[in-house]
Every structure is written in structure tokens, then in C-alpha cells.
N, C-alpha and C. Protein backbone atom coordinates (compact mmCIF):
# COMPACT_ATOMS: atom_id res chain seq x y z
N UNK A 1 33.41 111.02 89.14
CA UNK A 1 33.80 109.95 88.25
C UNK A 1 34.67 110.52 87.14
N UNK A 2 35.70 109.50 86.78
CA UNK A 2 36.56 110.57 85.47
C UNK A 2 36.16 109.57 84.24
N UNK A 3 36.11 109.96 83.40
CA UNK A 3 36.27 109.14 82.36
C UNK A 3 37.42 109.32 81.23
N UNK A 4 37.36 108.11 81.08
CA UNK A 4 38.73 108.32 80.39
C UNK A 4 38.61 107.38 78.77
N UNK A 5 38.85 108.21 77.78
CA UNK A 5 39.01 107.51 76.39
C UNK A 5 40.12 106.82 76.06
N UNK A 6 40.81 107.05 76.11
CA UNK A 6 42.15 106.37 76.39
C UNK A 6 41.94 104.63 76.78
N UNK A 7 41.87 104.96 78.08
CA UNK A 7 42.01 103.45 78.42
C UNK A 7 40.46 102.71 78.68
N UNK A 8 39.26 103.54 77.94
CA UNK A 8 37.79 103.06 77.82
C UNK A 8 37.25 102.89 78.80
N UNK A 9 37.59 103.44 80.04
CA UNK A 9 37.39 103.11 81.85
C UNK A 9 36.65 104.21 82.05
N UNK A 10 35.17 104.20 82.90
CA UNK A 10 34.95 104.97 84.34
C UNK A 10 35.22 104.84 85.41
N UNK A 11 35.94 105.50 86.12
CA UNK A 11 36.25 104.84 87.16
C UNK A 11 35.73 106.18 88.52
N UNK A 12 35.69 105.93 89.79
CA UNK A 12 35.30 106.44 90.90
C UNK A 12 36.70 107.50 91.10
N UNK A 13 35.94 108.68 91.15
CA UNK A 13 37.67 109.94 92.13
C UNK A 13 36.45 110.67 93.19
N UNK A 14 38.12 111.24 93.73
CA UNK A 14 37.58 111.83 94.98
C UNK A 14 37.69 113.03 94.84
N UNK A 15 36.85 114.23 95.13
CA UNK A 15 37.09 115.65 95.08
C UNK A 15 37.44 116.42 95.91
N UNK A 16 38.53 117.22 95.76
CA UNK A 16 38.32 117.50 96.99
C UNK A 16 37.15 118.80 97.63
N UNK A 17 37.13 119.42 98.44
CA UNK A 17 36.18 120.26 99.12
C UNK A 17 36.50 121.54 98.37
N UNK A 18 37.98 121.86 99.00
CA UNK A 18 38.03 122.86 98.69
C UNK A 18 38.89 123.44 97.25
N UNK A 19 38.12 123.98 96.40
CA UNK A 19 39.12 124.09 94.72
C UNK A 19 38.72 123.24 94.27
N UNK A 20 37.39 122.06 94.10
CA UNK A 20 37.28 121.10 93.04
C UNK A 20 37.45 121.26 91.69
N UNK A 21 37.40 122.75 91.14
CA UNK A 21 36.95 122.95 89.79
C UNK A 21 38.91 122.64 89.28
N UNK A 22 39.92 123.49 90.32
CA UNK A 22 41.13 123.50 89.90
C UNK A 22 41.14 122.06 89.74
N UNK A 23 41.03 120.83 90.77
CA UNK A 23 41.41 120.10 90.75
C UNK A 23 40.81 119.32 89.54
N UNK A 24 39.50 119.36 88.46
CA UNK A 24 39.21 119.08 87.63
C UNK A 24 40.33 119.68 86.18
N UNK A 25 40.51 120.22 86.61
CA UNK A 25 41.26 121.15 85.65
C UNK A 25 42.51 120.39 85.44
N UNK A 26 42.91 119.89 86.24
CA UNK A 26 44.19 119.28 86.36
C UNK A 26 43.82 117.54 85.99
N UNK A 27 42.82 117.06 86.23
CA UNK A 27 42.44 115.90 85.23
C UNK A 27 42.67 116.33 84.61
N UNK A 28 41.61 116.40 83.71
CA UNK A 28 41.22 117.10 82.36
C UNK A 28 42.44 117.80 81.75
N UNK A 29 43.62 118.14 82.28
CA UNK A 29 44.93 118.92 81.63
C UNK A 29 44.64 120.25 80.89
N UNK A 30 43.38 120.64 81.29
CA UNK A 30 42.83 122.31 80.46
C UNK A 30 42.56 123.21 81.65
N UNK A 31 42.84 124.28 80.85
CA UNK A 31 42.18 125.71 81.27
C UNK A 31 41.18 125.86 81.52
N UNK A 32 40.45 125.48 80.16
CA UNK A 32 38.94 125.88 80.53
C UNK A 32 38.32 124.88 80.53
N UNK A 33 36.89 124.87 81.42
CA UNK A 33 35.98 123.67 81.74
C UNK A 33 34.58 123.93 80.40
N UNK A 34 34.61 122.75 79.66
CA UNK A 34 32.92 122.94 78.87
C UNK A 34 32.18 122.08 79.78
N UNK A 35 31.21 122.59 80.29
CA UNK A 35 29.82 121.77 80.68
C UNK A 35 28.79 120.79 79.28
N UNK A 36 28.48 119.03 79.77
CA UNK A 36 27.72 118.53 78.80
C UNK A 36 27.14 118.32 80.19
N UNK A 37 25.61 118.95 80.19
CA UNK A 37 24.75 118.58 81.42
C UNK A 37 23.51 117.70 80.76
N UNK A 38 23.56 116.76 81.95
CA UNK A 38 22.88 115.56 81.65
C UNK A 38 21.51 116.17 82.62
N UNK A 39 21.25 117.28 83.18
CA UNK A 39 19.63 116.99 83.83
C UNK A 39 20.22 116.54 85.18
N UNK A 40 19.01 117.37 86.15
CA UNK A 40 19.02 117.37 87.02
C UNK A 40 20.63 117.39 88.15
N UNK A 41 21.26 118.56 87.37
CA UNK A 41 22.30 118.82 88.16
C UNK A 41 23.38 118.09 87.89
N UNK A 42 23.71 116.79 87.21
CA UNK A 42 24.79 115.98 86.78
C UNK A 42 25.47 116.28 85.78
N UNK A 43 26.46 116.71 85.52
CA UNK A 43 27.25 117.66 84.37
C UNK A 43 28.76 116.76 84.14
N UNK A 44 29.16 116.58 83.15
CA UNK A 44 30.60 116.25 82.68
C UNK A 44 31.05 117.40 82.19
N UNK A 45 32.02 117.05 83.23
CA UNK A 45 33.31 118.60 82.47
C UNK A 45 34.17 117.96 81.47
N UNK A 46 34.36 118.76 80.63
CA UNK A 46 35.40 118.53 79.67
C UNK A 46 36.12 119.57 79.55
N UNK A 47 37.78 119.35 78.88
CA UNK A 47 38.23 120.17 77.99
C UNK A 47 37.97 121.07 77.23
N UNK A 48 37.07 122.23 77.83
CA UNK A 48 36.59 123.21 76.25
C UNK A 48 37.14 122.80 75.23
N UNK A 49 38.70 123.27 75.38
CA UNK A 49 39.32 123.16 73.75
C UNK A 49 39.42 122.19 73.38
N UNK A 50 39.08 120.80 73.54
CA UNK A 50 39.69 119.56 73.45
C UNK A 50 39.77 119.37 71.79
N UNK A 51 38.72 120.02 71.56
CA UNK A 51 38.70 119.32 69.95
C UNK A 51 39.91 120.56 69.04
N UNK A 52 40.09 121.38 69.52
CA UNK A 52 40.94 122.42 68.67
C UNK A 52 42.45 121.81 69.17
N UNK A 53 43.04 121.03 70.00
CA UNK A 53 44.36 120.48 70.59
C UNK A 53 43.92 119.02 70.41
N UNK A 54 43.91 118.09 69.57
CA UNK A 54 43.44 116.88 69.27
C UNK A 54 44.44 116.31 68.74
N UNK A 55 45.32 114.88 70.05
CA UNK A 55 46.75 115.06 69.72
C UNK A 55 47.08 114.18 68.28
N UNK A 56 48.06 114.02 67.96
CA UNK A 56 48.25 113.60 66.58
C UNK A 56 50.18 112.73 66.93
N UNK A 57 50.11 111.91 66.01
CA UNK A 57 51.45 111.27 65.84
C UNK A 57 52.61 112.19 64.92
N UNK A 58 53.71 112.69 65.45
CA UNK A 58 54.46 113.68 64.61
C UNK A 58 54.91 112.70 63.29
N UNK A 59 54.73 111.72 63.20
CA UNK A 59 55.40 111.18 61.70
C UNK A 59 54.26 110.86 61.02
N UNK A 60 53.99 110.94 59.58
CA UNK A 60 52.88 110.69 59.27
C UNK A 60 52.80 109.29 59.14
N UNK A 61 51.43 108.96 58.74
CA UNK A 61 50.64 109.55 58.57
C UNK A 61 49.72 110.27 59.75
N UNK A 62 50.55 110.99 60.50
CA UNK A 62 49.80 111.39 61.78
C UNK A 62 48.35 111.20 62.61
N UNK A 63 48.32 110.16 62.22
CA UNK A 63 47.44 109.51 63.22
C UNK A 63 46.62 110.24 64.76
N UNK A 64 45.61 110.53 64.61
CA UNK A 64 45.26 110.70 66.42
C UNK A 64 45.60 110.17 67.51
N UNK A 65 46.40 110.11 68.27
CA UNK A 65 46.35 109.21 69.41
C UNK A 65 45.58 109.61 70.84
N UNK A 66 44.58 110.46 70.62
CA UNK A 66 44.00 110.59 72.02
C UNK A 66 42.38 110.43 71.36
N UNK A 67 42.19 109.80 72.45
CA UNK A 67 40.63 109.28 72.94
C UNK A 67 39.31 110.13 72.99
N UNK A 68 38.19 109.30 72.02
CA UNK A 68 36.93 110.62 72.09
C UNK A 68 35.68 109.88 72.72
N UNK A 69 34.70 110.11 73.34
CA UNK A 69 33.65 109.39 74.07
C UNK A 69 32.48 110.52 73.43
N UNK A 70 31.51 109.66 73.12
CA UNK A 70 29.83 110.08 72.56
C UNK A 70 28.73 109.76 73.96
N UNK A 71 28.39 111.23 74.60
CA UNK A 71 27.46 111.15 75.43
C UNK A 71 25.97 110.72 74.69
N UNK A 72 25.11 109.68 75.53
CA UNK A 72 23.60 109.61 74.43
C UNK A 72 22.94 109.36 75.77
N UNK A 73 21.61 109.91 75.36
CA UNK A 73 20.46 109.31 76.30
C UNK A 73 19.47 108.52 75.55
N UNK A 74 19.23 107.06 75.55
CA UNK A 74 17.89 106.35 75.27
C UNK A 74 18.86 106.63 73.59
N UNK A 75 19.88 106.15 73.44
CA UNK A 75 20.47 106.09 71.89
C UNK A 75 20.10 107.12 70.81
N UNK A 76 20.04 108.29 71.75
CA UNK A 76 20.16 109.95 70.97
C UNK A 76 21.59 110.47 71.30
N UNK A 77 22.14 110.40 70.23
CA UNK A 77 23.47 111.09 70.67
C UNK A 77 23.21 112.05 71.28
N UNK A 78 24.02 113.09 72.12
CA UNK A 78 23.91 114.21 72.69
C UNK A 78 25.16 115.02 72.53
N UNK A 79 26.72 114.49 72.34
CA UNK A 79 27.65 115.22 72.47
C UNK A 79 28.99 114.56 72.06
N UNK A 80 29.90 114.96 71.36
CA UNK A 80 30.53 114.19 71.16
C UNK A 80 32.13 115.31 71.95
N UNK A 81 33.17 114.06 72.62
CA UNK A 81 33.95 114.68 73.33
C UNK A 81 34.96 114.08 72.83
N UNK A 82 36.09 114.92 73.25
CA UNK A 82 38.19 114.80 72.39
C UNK A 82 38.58 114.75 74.00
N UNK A 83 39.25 113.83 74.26
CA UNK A 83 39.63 113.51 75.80
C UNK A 83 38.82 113.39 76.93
N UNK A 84 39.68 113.15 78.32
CA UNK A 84 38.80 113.13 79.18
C UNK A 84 37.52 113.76 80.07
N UNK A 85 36.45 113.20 80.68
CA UNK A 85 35.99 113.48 81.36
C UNK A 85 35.85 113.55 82.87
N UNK A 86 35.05 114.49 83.55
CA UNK A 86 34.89 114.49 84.75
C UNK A 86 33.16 114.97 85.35
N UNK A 87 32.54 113.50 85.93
CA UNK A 87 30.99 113.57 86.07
C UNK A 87 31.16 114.45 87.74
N UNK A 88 30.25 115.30 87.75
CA UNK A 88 30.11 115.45 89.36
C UNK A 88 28.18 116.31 89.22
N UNK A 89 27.80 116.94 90.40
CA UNK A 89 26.48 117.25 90.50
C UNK A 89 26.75 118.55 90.74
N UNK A 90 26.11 119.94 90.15
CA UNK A 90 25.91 121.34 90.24
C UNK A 90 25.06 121.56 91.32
N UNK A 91 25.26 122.46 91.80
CA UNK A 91 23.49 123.18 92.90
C UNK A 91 23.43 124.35 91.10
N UNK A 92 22.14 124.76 91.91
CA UNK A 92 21.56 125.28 90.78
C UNK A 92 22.85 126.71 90.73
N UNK A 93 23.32 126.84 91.55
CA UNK A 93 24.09 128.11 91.43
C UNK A 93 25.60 127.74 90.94
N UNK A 94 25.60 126.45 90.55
CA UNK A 94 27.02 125.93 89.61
C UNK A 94 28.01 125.49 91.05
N UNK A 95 27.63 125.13 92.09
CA UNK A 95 29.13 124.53 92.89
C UNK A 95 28.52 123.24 92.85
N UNK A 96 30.21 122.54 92.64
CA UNK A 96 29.90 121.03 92.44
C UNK A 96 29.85 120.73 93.68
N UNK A 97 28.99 119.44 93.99
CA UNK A 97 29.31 118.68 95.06
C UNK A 97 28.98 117.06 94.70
N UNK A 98 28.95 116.03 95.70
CA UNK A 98 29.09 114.78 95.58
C UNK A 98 28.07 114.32 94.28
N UNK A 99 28.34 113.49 93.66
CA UNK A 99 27.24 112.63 93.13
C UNK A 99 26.31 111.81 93.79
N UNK A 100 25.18 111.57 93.28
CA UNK A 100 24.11 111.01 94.55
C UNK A 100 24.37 109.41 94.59
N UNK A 101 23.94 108.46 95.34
CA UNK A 101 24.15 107.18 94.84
C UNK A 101 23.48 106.56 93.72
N UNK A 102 22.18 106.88 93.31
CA UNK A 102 21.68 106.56 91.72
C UNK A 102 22.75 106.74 91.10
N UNK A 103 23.59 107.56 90.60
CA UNK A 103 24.30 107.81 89.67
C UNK A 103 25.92 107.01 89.84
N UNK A 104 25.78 105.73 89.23
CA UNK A 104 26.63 104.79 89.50
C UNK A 104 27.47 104.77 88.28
N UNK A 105 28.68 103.91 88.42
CA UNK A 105 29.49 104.00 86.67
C UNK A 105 28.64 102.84 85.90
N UNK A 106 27.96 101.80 86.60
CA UNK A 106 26.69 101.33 85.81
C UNK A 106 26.42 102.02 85.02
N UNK A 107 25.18 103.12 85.57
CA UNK A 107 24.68 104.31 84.80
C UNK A 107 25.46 104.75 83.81
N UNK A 108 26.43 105.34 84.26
CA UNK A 108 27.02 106.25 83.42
C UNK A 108 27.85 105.58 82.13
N UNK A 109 27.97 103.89 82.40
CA UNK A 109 28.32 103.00 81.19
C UNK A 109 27.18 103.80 79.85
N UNK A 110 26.16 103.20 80.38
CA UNK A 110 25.22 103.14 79.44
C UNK A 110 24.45 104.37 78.76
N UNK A 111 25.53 105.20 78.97
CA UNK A 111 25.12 106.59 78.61
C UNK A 111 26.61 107.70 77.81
N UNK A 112 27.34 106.42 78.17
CA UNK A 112 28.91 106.75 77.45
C UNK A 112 29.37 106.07 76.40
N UNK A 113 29.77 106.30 75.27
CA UNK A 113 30.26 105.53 74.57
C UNK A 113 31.49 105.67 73.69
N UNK A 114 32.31 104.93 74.40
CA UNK A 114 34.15 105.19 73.96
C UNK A 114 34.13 104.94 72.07
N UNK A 115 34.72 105.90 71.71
CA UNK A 115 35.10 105.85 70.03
C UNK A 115 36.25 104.42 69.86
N UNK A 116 35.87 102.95 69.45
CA UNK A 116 37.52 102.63 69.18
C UNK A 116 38.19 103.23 67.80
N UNK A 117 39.61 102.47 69.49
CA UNK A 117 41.17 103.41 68.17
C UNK A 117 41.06 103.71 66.91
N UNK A 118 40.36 102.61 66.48
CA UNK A 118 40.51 102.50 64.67
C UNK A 118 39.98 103.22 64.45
N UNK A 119 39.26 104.29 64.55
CA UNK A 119 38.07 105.29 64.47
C UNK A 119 38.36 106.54 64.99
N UNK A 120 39.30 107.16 65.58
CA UNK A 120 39.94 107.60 66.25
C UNK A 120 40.38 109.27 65.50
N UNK A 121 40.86 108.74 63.93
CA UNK A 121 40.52 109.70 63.09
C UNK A 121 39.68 110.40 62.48
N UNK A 122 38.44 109.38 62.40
CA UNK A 122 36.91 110.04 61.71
C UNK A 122 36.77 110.91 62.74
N UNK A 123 36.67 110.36 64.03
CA UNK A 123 36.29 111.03 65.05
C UNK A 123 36.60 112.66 64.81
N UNK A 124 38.17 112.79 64.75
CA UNK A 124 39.37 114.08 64.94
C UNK A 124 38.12 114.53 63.89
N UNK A 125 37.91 113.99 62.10
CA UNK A 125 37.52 114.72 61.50
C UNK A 125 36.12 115.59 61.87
N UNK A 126 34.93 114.81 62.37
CA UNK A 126 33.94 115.13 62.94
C UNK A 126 34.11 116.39 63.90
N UNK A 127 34.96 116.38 64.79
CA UNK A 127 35.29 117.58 65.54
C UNK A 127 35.52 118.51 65.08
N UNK A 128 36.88 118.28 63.66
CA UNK A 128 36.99 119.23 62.83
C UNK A 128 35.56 120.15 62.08
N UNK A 129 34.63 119.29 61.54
CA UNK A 129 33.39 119.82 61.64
C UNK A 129 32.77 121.03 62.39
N UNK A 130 32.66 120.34 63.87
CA UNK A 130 32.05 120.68 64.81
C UNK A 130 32.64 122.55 65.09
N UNK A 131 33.99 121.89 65.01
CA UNK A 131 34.98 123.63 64.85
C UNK A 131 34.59 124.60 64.04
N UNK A 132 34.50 123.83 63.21
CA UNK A 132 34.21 125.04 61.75
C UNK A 132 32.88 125.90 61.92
N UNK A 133 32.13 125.12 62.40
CA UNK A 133 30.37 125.50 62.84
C UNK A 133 30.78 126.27 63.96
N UNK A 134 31.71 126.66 64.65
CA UNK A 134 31.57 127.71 66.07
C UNK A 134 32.06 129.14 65.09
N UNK A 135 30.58 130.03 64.70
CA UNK A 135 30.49 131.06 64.77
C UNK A 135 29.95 132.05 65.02
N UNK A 136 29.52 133.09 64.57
CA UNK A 136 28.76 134.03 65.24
C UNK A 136 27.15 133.81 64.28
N UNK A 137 26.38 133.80 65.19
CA UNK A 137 24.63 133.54 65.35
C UNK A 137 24.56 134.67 64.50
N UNK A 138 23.96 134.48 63.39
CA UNK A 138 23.23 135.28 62.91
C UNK A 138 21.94 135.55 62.43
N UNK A 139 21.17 135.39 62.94
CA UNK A 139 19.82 134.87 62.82
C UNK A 139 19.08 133.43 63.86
N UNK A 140 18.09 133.22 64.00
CA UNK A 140 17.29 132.22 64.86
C UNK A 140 17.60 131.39 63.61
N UNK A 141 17.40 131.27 62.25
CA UNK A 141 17.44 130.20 61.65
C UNK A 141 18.69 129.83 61.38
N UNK A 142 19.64 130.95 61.61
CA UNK A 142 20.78 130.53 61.36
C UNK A 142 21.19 129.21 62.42
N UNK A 143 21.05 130.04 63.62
CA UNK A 143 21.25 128.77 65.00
C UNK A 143 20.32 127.51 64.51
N UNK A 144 19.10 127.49 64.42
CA UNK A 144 18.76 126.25 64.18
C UNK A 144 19.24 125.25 63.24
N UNK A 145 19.72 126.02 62.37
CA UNK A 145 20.79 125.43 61.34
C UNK A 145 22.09 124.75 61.66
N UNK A 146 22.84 125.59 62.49
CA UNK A 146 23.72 125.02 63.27
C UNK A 146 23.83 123.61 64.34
N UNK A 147 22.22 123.66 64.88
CA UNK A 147 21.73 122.81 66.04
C UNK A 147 21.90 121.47 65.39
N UNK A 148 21.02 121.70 63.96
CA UNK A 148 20.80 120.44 63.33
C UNK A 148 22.31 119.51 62.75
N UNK A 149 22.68 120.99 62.40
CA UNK A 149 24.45 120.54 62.54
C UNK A 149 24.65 119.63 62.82
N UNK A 150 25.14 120.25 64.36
CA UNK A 150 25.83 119.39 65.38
C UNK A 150 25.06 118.37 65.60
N UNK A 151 23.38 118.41 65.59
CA UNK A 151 22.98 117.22 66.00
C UNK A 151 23.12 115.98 64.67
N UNK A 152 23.49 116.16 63.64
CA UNK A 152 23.80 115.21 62.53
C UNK A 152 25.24 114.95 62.53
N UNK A 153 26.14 115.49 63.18
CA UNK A 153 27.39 115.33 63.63
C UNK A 153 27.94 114.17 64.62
N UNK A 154 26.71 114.46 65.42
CA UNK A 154 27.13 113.96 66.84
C UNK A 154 26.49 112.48 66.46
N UNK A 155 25.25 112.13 65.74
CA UNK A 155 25.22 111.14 65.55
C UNK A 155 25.89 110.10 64.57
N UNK A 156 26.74 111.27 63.54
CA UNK A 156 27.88 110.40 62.88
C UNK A 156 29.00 109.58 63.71
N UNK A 157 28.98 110.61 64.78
CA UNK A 157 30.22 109.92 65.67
C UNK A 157 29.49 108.70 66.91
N UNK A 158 28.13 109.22 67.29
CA UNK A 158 27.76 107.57 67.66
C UNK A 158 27.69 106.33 66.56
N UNK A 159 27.64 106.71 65.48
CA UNK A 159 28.07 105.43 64.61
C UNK A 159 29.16 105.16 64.54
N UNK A 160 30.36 105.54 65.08
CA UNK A 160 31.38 105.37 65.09
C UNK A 160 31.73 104.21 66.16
N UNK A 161 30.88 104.61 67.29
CA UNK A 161 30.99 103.72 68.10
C UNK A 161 30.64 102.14 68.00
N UNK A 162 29.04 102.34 67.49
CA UNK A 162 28.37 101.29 67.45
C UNK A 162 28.66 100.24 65.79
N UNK A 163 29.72 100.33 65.53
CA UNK A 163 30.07 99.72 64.09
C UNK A 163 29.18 99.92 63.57
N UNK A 164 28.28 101.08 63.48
CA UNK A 164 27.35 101.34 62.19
C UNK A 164 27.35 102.18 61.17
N UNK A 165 27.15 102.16 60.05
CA UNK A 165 27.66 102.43 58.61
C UNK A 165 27.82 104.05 58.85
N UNK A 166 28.79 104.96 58.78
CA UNK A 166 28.43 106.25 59.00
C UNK A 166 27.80 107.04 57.86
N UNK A 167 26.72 107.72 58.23
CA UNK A 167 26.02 108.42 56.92
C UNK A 167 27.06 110.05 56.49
N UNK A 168 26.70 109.87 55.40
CA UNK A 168 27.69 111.11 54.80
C UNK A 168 27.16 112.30 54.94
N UNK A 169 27.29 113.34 55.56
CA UNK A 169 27.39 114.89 55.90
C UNK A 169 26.11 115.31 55.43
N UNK A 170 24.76 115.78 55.47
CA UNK A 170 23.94 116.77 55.08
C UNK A 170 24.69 118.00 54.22
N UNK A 171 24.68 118.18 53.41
CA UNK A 171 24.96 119.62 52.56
C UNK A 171 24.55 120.11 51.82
């Protein structure tokens, strides 16, 4: 399944057999693949870098013009993403293969949630966030510090989605 922020669609693709990961790669328009794994083998690839290349309008007020989607389970944010996605199923040893039939774009509606346009910039900023926090672990409390981070991050940007008031930064 790809998902796409842009035009707010899941829609059904086909993989092929052999080279799926290239051919994800070439959705997705990146180099590198980040894994957001949903359990039991179902993983969205993304753009590693997506949030460090987060496109922008060259005249100001430069505006974002590319698309961000908030993964949640049971309305816990889980992840917040800068372009497209791509859902498929891992074996435990990381090769993708088909998705099972449970896992429908039904499903995967209700577990996705497209940022609108108008929002489009908080979003960029939130990522910007998210960037700043990728450094080197220094300590267990340090990481847990970080965790809580991102996890107060990620639910700024599901309020983004859900027209709900966004709360201002922990600091």
C-alpha cells in the first residue's frame, strides 16, 4: 500500500518479487528506508531523511508544500512522517513480502492520519524539533528524556490533524 500526503489517499501497489526494497525506494524518492513498525511484521517505509529535505516554496513566505501523515494506534500517536509512505509485511529476518488480507486500506485509514495543508507548516516545525533531538545517547535518562520528547511531539502533530488546540512544547 503507498500512502500518500499529498493527495490524502491509500491506495493498493504491486511489488515486485524481485528488488522490492529498490522499488520502494523509488516511491518514496529516497536513499534510505526508516522503518515505523506497526507489530506483527507490518512496517511503513519511509523516507529516513524526509524531515531534514522538507520541501518549501522558493518565494517567501516559503511555505511547505509537501505532505506529512501521523501514524496512531487506539489514538496514541506513534510517529509522525514528511512525505510518502509504503505499508508491506517483514519475515522476522526483514524480507518484505505480501500483506495479509486483514490488513486492508480500511485498516490502515484508521491508523493514518493526513496533516491538512493549512497545517503543513507547524507540521515542518515539529519535525524541525524532532531533528534537533537526533543525538548522541548519553545516559539511560538521557534517552528516556528524548522518548518523552518525541512522544510529546508526535502528539502535537496528531493535534494537528484532529483540529485540536495544539499544546505548547514541555521545557
Amino acid at each position: 500500500m503507498l500512502i500518500d500526503p499529498d493527495s490524502k489517499l491509500i491506495t493498493s501497489i504491486e511489488l515486485p518479487e524481485k528488488h522490492p526494497l529498490d522499488h520502494i525506494r523509488r516511491l518514496l524518492g529516497s536513499k534510505w528506508l526508516g522503518p515505523v513498525n506497526l507489530g506483527y511484521g507490518v512496517t511503513i517505509f519511509v523516507d529516513d531523511c524526509g524531515m531534514l529535505h522538507i520541501p518549501r516554496e522558493l518565494a517567501p513566505p516559503h511555505n511547505v508544500t509537501g505532505g506529512f501523515f501521523v501514524v496512531h494506534n487506539l489514538s496514541v500517536a506513534c510517529a509522525l512522517c514528511a512525505g510518502k509512505g509504503v505499508v508491506i509485511m517483514r519475515s522476522p529476518r526483514g524480507e518484505p513480502f505480501a500483506l495479509p488480507p486483514e490488513v486492508t486500506i480500511e485498516v490502515m485509514s484508521q491508523i493514518i492520519k493526513f496533516v491538512p495543508n493549512d497545517q503543513r507548516n507547524a507540521a515542518a516545525d515539529l519535525c524541525n524539533e524532532l531533528v534537533a533531538d537526533c543525538c548522541e545517547v548519553k545516559s539511560k535518562a538521557h534517552y528516556e528524556e528524548l522518548v518523552a520528547r518525541e512522544a510529546d511531539i508526535v502528539k502535537r502533530a496528531m493535534a494537528l490533524c484532529c483540529d485540536l488546540p495544539v499544546q505548547p512544547s514541555r521545557e
